[in-house]
Protein backbone atom coordinates (compact mmCIF):
# COMPACT_ATOMS: atom_id res chain seq x y z
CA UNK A 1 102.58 98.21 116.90
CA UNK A 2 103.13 98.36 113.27
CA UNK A 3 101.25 100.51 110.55
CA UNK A 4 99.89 99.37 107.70
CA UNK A 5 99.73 100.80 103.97
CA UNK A 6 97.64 100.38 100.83
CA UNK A 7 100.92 101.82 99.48
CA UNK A 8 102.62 98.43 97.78
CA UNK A 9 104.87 99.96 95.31
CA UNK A 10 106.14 102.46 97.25
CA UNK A 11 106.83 100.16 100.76
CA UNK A 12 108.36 97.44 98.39
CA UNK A 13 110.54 99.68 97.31
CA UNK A 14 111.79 100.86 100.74
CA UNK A 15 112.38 98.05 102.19
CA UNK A 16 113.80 96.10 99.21
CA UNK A 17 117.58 96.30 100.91
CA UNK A 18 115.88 94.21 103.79
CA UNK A 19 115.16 90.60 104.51
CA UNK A 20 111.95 89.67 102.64
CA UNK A 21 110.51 88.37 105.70
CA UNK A 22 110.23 92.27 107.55
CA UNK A 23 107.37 93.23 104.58
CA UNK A 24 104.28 91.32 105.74
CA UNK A 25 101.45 91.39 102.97
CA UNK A 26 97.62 90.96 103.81
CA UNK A 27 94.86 90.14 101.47
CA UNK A 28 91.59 91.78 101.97
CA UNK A 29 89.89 88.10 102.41
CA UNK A 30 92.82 87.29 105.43
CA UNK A 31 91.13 90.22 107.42
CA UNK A 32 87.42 91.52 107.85
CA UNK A 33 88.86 94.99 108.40
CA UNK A 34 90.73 95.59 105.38
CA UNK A 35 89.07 96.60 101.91
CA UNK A 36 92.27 96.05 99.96
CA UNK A 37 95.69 94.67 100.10
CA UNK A 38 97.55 96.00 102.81
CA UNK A 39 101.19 95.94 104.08
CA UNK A 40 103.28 96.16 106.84
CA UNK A 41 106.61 97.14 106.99
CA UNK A 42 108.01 95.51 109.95
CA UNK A 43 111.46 97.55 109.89
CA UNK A 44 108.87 100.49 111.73
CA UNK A 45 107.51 100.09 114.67
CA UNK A 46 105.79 102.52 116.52
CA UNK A 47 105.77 102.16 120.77
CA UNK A 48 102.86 104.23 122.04
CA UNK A 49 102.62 105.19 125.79
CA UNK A 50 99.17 104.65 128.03
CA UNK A 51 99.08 108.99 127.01
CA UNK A 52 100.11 108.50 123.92
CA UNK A 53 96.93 105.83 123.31
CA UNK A 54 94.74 107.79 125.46
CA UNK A 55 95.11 111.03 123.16
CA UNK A 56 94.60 109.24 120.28
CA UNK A 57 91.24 107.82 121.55
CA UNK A 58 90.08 110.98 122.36
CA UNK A 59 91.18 112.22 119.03
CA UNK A 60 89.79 109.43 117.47
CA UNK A 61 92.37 108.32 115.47
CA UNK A 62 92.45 104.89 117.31
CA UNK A 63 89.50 102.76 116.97
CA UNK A 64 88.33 99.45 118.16
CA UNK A 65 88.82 96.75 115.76
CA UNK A 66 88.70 93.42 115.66
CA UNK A 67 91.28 90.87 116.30
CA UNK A 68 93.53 89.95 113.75
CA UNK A 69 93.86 86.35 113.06
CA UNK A 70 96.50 84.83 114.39
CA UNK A 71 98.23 83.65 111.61
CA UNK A 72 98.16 87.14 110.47
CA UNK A 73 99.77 88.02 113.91
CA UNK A 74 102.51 85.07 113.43
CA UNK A 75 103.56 86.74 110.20
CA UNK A 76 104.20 90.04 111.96
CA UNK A 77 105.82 88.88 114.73
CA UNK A 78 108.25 86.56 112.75
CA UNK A 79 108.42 89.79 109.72
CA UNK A 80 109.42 92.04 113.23
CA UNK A 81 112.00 89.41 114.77
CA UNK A 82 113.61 89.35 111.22
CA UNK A 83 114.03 93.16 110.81
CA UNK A 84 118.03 94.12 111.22
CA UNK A 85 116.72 97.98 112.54
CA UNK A 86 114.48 96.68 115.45
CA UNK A 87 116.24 97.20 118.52
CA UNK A 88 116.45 93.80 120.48
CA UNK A 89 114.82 94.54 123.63
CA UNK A 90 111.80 94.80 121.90
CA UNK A 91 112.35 91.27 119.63
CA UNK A 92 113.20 90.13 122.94
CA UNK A 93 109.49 90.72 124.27
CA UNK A 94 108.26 89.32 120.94
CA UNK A 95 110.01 86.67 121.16
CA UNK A 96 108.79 85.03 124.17
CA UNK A 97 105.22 85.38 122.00
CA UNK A 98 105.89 82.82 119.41
């Protein structure tokens, strides 16, 4: 999973040292979801556990959404393959995605 910000300036700036590719940007018209730009920063990933995504239901910071669009999806994948700090078991399960 990745996070996404409203946060432009500031993720720009940390990954700016980084291929271009790892900071995906999404328009508020590419996704129903989103009320304003948002970005993801494909150099963090985060790797929940079944408790991990359990607690966070019950806490209710983990909410049902939509689907992204695949493109959108594409993008992330390819912005996560790209990233030189993602370890490469986990490209390796992207991988086999695309």
């Amino acid at each position: 999973m990745v996070y996404a910000t409203s946060q432009g300036v500031s993720v720009r700036r940390r990954v700016a040292h980084l291929p271009p590719e790892t900071l995906v940007e999404v328009q508020e018209d590419e996704y129903c979801k989103f009320t304003v730009t948002s970005y993801f920063d494909c150099n963090h990933i985060f790797t929940p556990t079944v408790s991990d995504l359990n607690r966070m239901l019950r806490e209710e910071r983990l909410l049902s959404k939509p689907p992204m669009p695949t493109p959108i999806v594409e993008r992330l994948i390819r912005g996560v393959l790209a990233s030189p700090v993602i370890k490469r078991e986990f490209k390796n399960l992207l991988s086999k995605r695309i």
